[in-house]
PDB file of N, CA and C in Angstrom:
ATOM      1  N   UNK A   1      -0.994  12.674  19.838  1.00  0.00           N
ATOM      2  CA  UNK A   1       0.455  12.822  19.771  1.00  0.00           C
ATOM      3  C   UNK A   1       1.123  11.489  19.483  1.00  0.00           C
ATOM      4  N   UNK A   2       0.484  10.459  20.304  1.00  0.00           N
ATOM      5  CA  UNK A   2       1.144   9.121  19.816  1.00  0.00           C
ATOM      6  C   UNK A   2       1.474   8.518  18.216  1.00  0.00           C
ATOM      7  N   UNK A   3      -0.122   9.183  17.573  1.00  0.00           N
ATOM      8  CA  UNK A   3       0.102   8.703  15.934  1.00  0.00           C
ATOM      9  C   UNK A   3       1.542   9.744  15.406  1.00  0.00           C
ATOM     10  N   UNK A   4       1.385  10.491  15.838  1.00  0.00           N
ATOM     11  CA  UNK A   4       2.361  11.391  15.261  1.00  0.00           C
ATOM     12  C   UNK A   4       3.872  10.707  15.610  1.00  0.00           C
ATOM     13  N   UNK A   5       3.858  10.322  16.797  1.00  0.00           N
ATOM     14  CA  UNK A   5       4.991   9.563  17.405  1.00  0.00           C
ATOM     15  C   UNK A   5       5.494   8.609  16.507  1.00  0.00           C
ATOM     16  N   UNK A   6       4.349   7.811  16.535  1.00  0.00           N
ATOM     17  CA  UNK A   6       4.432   6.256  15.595  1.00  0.00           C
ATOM     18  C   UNK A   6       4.713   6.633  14.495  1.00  0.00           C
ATOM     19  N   UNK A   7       4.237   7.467  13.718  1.00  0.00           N
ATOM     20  CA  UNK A   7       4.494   7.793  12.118  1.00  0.00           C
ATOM     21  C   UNK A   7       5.981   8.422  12.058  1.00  0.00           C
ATOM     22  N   UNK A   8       6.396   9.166  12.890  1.00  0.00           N
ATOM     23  CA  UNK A   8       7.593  10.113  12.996  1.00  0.00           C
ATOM     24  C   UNK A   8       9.299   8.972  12.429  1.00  0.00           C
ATOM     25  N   UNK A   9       8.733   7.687  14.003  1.00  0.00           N
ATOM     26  CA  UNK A   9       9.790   6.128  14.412  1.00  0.00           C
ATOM     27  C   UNK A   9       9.535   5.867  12.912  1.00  0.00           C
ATOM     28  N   UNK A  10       8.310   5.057  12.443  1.00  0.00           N
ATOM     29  CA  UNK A  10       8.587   4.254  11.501  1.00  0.00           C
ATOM     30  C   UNK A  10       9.402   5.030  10.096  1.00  0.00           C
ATOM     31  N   UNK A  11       9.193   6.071  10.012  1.00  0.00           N
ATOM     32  CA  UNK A  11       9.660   7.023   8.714  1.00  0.00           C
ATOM     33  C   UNK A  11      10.933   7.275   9.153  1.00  0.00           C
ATOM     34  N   UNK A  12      11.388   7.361  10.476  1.00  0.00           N
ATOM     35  CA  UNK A  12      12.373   7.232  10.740  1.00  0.00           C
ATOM     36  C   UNK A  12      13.622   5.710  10.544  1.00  0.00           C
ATOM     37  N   UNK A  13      12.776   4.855  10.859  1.00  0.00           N
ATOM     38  CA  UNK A  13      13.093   3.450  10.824  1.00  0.00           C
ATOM     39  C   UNK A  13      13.718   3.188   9.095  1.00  0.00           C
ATOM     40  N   UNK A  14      12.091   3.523   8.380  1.00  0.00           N
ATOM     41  CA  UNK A  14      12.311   3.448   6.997  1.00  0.00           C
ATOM     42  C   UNK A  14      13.632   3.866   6.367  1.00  0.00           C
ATOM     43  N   UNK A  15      14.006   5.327   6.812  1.00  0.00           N
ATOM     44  CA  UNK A  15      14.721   5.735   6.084  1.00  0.00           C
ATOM     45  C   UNK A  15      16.321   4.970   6.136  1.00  0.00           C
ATOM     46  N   UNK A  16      16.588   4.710   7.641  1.00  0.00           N
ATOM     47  CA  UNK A  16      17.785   4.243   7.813  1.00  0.00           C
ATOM     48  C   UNK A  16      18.171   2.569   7.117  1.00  0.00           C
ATOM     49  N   UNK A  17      16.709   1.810   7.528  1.00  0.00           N
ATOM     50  CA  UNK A  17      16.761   0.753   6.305  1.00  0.00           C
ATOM     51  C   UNK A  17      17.131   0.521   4.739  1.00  0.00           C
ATOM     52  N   UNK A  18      16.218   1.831   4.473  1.00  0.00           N
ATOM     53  CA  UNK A  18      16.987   2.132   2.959  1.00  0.00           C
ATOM     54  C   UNK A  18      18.193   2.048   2.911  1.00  0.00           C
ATOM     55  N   UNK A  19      18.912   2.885   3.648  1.00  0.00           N
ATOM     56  CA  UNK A  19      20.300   3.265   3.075  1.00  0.00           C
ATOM     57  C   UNK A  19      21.144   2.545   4.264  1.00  0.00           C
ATOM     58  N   UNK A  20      20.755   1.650   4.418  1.00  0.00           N
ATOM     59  CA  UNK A  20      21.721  -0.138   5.122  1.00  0.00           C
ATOM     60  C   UNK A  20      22.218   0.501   6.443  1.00  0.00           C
ATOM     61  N   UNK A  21      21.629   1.454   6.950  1.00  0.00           N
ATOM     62  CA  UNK A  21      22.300   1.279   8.144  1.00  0.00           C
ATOM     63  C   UNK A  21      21.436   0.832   9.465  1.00  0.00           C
ATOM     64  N   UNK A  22      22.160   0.284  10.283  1.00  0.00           N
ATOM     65  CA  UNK A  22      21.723  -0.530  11.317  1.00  0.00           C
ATOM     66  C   UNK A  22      20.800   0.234  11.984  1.00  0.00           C
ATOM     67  N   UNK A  23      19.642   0.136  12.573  1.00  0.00           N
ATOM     68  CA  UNK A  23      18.598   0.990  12.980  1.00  0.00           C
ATOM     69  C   UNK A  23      18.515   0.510  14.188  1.00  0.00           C
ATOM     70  N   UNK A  24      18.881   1.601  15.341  1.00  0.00           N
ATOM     71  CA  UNK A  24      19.037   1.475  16.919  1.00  0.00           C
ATOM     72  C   UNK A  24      18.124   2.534  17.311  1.00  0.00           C
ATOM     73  N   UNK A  25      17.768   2.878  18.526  1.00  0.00           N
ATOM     74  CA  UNK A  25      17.143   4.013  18.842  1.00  0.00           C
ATOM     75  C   UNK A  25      18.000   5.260  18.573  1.00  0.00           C
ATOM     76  N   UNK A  26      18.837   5.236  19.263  1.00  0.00           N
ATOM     77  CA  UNK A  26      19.962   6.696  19.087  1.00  0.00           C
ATOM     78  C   UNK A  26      19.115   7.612  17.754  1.00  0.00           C
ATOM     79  N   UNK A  27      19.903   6.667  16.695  1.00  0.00           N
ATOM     80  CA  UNK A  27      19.936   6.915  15.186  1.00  0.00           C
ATOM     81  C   UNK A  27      18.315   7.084  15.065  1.00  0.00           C
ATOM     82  N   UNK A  28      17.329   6.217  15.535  1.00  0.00           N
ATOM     83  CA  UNK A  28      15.578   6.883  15.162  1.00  0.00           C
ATOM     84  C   UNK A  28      15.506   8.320  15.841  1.00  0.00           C
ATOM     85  N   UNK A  29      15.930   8.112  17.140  1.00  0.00           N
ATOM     86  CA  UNK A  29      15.560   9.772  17.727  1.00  0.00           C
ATOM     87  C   UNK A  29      16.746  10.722  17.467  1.00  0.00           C
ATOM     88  N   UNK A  30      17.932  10.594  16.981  1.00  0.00           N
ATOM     89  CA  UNK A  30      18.609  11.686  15.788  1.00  0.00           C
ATOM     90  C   UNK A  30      17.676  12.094  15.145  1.00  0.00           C
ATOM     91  N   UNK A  31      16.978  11.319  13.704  1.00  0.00           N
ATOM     92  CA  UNK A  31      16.202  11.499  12.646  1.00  0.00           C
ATOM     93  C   UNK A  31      15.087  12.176  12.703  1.00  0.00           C
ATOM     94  N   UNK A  32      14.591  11.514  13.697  1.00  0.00           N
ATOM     95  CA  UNK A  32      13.156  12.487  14.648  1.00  0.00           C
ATOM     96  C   UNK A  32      13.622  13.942  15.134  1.00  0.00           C
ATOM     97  N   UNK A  33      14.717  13.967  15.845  1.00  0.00           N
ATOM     98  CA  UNK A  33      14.902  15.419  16.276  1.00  0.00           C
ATOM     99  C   UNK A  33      15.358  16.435  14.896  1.00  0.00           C
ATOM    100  N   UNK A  34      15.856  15.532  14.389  1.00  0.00           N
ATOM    101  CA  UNK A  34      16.353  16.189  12.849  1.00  0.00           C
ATOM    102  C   UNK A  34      15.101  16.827  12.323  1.00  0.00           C
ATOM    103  N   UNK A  35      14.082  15.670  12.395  1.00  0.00           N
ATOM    104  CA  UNK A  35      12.846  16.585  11.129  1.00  0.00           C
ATOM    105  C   UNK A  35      11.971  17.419  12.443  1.00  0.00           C
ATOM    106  N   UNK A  36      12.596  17.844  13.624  1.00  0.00           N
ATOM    107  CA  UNK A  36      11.739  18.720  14.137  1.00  0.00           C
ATOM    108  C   UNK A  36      10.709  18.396  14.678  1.00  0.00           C
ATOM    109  N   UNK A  37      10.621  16.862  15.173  1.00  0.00           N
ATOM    110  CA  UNK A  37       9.619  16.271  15.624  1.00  0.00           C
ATOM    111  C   UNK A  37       9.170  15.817  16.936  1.00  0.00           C
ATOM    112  N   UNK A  38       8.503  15.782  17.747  1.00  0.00           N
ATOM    113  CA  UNK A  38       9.118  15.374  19.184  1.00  0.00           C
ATOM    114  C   UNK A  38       8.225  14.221  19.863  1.00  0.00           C
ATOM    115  N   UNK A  39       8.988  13.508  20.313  1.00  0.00           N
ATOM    116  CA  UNK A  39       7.901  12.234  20.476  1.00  0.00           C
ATOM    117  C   UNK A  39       8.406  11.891  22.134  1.00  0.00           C
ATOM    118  N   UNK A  40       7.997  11.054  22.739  1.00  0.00           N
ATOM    119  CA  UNK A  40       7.654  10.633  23.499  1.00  0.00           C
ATOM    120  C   UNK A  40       9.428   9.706  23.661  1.00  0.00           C
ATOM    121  N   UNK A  41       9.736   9.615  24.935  1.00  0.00           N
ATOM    122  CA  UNK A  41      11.412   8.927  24.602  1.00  0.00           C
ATOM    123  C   UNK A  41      11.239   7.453  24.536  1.00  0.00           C
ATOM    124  N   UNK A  42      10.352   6.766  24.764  1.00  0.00           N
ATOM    125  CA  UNK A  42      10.224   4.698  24.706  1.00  0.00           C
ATOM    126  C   UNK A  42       9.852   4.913  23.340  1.00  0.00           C
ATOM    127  N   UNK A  43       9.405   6.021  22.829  1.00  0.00           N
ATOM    128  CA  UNK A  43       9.241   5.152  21.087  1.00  0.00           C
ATOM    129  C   UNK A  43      10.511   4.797  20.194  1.00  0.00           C
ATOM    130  N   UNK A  44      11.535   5.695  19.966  1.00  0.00           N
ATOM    131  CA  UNK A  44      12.330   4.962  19.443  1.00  0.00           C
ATOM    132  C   UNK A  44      13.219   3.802  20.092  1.00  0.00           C
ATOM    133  N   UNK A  45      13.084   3.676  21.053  1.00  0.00           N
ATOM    134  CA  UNK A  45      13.821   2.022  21.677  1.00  0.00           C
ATOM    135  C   UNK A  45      12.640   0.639  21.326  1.00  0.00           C
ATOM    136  N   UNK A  46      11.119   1.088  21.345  1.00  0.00           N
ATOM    137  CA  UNK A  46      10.855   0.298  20.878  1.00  0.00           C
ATOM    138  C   UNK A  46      10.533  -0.335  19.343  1.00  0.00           C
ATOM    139  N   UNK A  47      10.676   1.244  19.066  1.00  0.00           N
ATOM    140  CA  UNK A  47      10.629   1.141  17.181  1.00  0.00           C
ATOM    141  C   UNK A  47      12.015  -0.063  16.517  1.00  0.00           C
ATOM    142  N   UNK A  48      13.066   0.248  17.305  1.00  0.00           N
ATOM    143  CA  UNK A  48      14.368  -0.275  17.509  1.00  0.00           C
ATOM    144  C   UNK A  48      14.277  -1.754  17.940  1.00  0.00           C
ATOM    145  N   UNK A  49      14.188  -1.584  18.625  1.00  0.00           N
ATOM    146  CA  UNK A  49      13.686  -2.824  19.094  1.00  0.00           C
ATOM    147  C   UNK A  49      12.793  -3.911  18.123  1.00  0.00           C
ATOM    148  N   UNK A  50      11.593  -3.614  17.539  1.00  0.00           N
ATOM    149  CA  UNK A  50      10.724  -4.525  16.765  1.00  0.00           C
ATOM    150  C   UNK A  50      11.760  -4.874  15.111  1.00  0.00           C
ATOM    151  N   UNK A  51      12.133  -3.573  15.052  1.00  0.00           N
ATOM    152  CA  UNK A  51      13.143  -3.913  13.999  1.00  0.00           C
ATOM    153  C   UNK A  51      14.247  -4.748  13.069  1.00  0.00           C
ATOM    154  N   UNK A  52      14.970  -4.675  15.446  1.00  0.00           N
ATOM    155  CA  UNK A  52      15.848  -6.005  15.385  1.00  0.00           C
ATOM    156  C   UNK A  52      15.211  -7.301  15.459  1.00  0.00           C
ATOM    157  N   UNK A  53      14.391  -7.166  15.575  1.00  0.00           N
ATOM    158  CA  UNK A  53      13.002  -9.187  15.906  1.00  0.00           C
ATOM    159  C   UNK A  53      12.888  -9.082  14.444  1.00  0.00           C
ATOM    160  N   UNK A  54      12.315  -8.083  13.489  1.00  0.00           N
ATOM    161  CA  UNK A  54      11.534  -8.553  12.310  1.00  0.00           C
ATOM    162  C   UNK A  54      12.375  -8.678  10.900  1.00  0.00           C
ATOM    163  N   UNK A  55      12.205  -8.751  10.100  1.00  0.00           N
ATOM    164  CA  UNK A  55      12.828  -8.601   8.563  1.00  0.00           C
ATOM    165  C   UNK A  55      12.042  -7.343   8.295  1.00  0.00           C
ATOM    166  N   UNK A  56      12.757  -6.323   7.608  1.00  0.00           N
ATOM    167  CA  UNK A  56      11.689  -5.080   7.703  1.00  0.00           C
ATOM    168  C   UNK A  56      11.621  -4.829   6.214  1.00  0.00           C
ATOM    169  N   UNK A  57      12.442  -5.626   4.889  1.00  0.00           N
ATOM    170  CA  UNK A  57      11.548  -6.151   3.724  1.00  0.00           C
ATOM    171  C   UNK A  57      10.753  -6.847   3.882  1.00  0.00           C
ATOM    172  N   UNK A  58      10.837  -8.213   4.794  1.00  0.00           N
ATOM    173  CA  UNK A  58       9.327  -8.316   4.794  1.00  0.00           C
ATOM    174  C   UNK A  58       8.051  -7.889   5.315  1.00  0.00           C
ATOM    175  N   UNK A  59       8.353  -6.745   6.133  1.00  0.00           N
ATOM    176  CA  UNK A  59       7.103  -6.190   6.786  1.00  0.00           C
ATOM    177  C   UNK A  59       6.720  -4.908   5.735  1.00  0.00           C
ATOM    178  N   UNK A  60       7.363  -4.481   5.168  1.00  0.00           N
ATOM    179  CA  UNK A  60       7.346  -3.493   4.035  1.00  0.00           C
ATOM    180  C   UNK A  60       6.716  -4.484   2.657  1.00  0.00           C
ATOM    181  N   UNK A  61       7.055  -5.430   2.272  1.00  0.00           N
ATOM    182  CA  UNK A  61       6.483  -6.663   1.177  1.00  0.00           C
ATOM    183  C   UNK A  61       5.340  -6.935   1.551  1.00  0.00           C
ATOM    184  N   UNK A  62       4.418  -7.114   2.842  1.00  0.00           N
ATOM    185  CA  UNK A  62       3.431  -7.444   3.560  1.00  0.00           C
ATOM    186  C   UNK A  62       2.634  -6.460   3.665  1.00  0.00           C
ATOM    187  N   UNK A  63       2.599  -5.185   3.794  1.00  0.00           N
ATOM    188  CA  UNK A  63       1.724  -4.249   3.978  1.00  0.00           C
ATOM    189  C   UNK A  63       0.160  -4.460   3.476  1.00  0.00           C
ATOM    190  N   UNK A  64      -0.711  -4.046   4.745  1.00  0.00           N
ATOM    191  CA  UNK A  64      -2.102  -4.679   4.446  1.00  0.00           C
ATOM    192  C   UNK A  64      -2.474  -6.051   4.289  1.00  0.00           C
ATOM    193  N   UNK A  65      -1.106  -7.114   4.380  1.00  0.00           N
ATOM    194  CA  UNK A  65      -1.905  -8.316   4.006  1.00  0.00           C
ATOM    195  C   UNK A  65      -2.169  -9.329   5.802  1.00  0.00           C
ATOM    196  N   UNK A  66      -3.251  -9.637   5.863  1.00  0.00           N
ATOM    197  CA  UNK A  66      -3.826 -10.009   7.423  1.00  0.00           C
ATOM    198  C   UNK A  66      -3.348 -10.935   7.602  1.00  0.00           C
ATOM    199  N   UNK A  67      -3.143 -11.276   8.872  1.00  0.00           N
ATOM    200  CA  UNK A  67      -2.854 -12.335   9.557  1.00  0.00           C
ATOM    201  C   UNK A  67      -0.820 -12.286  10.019  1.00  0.00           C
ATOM    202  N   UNK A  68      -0.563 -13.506   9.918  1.00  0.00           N
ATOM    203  CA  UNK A  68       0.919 -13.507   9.583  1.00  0.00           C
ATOM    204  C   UNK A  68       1.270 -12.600   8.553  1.00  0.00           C
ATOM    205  N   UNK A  69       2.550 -11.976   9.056  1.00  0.00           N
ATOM    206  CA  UNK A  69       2.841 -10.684   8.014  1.00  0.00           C
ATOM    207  C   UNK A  69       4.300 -11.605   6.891  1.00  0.00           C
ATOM    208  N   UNK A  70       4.513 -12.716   7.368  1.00  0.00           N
ATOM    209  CA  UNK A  70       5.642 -13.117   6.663  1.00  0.00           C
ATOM    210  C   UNK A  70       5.392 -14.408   6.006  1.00  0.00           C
ATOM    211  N   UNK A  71       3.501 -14.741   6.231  1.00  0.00           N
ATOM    212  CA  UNK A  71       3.031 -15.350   4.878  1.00  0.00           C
ATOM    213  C   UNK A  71       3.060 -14.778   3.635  1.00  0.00           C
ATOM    214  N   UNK A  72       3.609 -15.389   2.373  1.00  0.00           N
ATOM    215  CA  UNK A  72       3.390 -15.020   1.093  1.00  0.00           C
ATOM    216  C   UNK A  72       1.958 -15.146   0.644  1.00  0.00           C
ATOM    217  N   UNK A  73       2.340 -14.470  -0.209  1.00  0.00           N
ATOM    218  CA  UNK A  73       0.787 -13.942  -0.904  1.00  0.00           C
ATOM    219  C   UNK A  73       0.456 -14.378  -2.109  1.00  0.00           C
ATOM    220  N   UNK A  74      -0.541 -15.735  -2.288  1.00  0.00           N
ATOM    221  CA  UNK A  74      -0.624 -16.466  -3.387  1.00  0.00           C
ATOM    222  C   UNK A  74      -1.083 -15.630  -4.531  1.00  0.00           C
ATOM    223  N   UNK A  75      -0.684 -15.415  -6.025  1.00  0.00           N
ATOM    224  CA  UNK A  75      -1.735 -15.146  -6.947  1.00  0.00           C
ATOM    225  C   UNK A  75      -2.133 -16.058  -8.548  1.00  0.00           C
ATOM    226  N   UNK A  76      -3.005 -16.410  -8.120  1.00  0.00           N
ATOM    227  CA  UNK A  76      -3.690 -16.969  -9.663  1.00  0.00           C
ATOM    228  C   UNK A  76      -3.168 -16.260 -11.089  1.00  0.00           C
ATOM    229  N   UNK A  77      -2.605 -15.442 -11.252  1.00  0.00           N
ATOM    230  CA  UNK A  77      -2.092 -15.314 -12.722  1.00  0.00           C
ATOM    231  C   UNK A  77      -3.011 -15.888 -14.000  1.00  0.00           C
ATOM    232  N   UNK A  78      -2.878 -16.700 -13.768  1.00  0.00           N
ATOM    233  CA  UNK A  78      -3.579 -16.934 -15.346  1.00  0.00           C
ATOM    234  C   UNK A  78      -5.422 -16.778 -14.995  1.00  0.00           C
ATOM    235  N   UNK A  79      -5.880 -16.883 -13.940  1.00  0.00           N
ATOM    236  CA  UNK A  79      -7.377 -16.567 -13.605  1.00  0.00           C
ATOM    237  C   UNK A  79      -7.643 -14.521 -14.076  1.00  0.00           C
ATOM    238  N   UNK A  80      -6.272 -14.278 -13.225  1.00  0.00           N
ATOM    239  CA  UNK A  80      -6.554 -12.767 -13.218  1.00  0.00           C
ATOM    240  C   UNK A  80      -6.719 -12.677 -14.754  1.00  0.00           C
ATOM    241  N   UNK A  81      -5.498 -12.728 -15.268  1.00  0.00           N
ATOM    242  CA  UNK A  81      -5.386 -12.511 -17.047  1.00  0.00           C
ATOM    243  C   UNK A  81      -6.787 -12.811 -17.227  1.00  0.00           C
ATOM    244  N   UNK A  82      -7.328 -14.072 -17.076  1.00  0.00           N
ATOM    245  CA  UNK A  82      -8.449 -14.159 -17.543  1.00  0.00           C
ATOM    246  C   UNK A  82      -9.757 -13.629 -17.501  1.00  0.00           C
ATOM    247  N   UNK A  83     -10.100 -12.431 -16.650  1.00  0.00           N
ATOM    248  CA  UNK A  83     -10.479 -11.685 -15.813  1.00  0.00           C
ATOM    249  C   UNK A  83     -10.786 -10.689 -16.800  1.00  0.00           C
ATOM    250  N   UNK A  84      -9.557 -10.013 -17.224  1.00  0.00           N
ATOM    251  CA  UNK A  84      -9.372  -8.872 -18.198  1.00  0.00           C
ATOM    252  C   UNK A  84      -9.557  -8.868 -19.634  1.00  0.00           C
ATOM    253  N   UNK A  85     -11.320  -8.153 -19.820  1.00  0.00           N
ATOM    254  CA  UNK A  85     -11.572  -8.903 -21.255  1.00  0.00           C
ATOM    255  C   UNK A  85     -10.815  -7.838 -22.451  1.00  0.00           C
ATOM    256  N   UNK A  86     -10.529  -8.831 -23.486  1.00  0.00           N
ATOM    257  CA  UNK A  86      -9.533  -8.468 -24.692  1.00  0.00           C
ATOM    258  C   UNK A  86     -10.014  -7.334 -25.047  1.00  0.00           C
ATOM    259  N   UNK A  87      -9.247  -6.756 -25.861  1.00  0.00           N
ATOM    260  CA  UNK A  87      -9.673  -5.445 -26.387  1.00  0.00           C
ATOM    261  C   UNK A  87     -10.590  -5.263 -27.468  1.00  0.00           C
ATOM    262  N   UNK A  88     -10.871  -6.643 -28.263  1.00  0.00           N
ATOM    263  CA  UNK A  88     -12.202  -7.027 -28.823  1.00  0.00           C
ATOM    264  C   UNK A  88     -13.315  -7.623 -28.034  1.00  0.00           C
ATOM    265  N   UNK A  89     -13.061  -7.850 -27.256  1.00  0.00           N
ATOM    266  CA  UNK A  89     -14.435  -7.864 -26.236  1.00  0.00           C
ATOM    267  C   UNK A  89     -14.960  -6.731 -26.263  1.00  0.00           C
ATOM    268  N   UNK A  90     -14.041  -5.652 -25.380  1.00  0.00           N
ATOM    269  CA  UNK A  90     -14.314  -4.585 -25.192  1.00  0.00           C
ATOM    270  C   UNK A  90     -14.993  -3.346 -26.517  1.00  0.00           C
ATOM    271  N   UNK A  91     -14.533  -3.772 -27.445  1.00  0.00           N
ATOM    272  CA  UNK A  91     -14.678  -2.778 -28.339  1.00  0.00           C
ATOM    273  C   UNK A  91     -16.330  -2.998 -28.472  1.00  0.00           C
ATOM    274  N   UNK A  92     -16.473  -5.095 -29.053  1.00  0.00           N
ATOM    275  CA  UNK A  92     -18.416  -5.436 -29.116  1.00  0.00           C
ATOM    276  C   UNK A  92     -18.995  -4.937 -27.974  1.00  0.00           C
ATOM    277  N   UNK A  93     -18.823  -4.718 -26.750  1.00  0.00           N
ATOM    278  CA  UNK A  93     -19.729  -4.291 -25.933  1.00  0.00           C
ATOM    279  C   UNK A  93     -19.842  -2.912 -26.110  1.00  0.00           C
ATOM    280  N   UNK A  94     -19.008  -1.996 -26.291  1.00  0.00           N
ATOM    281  CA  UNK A  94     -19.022  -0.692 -26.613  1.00  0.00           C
ATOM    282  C   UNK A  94     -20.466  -0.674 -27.791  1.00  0.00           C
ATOM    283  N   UNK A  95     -20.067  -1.450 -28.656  1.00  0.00           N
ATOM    284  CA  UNK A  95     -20.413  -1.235 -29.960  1.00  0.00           C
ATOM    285  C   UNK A  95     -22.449  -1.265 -29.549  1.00  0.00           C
ATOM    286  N   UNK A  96     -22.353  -2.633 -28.826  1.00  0.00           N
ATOM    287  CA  UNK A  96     -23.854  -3.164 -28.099  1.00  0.00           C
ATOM    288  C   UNK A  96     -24.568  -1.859 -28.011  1.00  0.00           C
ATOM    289  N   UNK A  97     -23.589  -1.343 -26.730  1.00  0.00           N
ATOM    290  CA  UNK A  97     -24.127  -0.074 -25.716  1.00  0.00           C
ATOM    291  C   UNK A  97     -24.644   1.162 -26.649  1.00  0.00           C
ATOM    292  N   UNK A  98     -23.560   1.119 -28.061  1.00  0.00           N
ATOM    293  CA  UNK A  98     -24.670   2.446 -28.937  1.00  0.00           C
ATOM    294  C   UNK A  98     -25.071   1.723 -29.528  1.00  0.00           C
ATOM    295  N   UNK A  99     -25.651   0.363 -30.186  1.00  0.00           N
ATOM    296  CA  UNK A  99     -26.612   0.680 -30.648  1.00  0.00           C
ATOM    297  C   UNK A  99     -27.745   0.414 -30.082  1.00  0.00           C
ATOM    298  N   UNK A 100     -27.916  -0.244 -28.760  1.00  0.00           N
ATOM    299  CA  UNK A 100     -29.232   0.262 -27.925  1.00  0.00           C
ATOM    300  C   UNK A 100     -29.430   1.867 -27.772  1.00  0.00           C
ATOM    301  N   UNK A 101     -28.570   2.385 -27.616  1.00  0.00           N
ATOM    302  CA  UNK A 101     -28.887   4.306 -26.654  1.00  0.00           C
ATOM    303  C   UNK A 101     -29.372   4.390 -28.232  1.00  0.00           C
ATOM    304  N   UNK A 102     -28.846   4.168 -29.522  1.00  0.00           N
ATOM    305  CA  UNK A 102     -29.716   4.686 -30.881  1.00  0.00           C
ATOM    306  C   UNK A 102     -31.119   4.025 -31.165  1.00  0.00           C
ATOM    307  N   UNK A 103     -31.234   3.185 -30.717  1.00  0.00           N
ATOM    308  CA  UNK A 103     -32.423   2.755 -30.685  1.00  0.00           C
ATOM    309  C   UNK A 103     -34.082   3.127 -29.738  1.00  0.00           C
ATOM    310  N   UNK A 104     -33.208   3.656 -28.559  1.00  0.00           N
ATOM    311  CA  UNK A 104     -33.684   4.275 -27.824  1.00  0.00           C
ATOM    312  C   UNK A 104     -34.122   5.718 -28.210  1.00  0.00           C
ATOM    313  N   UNK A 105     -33.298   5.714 -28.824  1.00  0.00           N
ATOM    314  CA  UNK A 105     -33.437   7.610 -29.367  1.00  0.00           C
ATOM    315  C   UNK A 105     -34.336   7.765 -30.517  1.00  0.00           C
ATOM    316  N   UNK A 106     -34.853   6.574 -31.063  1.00  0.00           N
ATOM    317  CA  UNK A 106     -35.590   6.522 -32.004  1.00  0.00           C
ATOM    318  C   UNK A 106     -37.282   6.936 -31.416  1.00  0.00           C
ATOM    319  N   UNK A 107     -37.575   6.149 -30.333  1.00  0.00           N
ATOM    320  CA  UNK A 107     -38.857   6.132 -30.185  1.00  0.00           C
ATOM    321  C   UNK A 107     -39.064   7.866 -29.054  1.00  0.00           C
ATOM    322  N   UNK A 108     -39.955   8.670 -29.270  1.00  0.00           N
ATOM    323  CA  UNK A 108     -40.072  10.161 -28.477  1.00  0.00           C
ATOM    324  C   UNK A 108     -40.497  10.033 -27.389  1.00  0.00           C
ATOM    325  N   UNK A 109     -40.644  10.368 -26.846  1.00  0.00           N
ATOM    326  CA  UNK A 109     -41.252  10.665 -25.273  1.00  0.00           C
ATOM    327  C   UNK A 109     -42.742  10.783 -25.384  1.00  0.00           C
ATOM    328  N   UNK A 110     -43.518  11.651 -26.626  1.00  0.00           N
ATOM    329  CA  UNK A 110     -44.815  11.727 -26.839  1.00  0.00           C
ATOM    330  C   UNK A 110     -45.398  10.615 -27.672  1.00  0.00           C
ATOM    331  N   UNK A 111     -44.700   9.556 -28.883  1.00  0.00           N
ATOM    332  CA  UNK A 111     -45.265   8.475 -29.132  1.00  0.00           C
ATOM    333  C   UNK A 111     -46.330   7.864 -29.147  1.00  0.00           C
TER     334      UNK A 111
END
């Protein structure tokens, strides 16, 4: 029941963030009773609660990334690009791959 709890607050949380309004408990357990949901009564004061402590673009910008949630997240750019071979790369290796499987197809199984 708790995950259900937790998922109920934060979707609750979410939504009122979107649309700029100040996110208190009241307003999470409105939203919750709204979608028919029933949770436990300390979750939305504390859903409320972490809300007012955090930036909740940046905990939404952060998702999955470990540690500190309001470290940025370095990326190499020009390594990645480099990463991703051209579309003439791609085409010679294609090209490689049949003509080994035709070469292969040359010699029979009884030989």
């Amino acid at each position: 029941m708790s995950n259900t709890s937790e998922l109920a607050c934060t979707y609750a949380a979410l939504i009122l963030h979107d649309d700029g309004i100040e996110i208190t408990a009241e307003k999470i357990a409105k939203l919750v009773k709204a979608a028919n949901v029933n949770v436990e009564s300390y979750w939305p004061s504390l859903f409320a609660k972490l809300c007012q402590k955090k930036n909740i673009d940046d905990l939404i910008m952060n998702v999955g990334a470990s540690g500190d949630a309001a470290a940025p997240v370095a990326i190499n750019v020009p390594a990645a690009a480099q990463a991703v071979p051209s579309a003439e790369e791609t085409k010679k290796k294609k090209e490689e791959v049949k003509e080994e499987s035709e070469d292969d197809m040359v010699f029979g199984l009884f030989d």
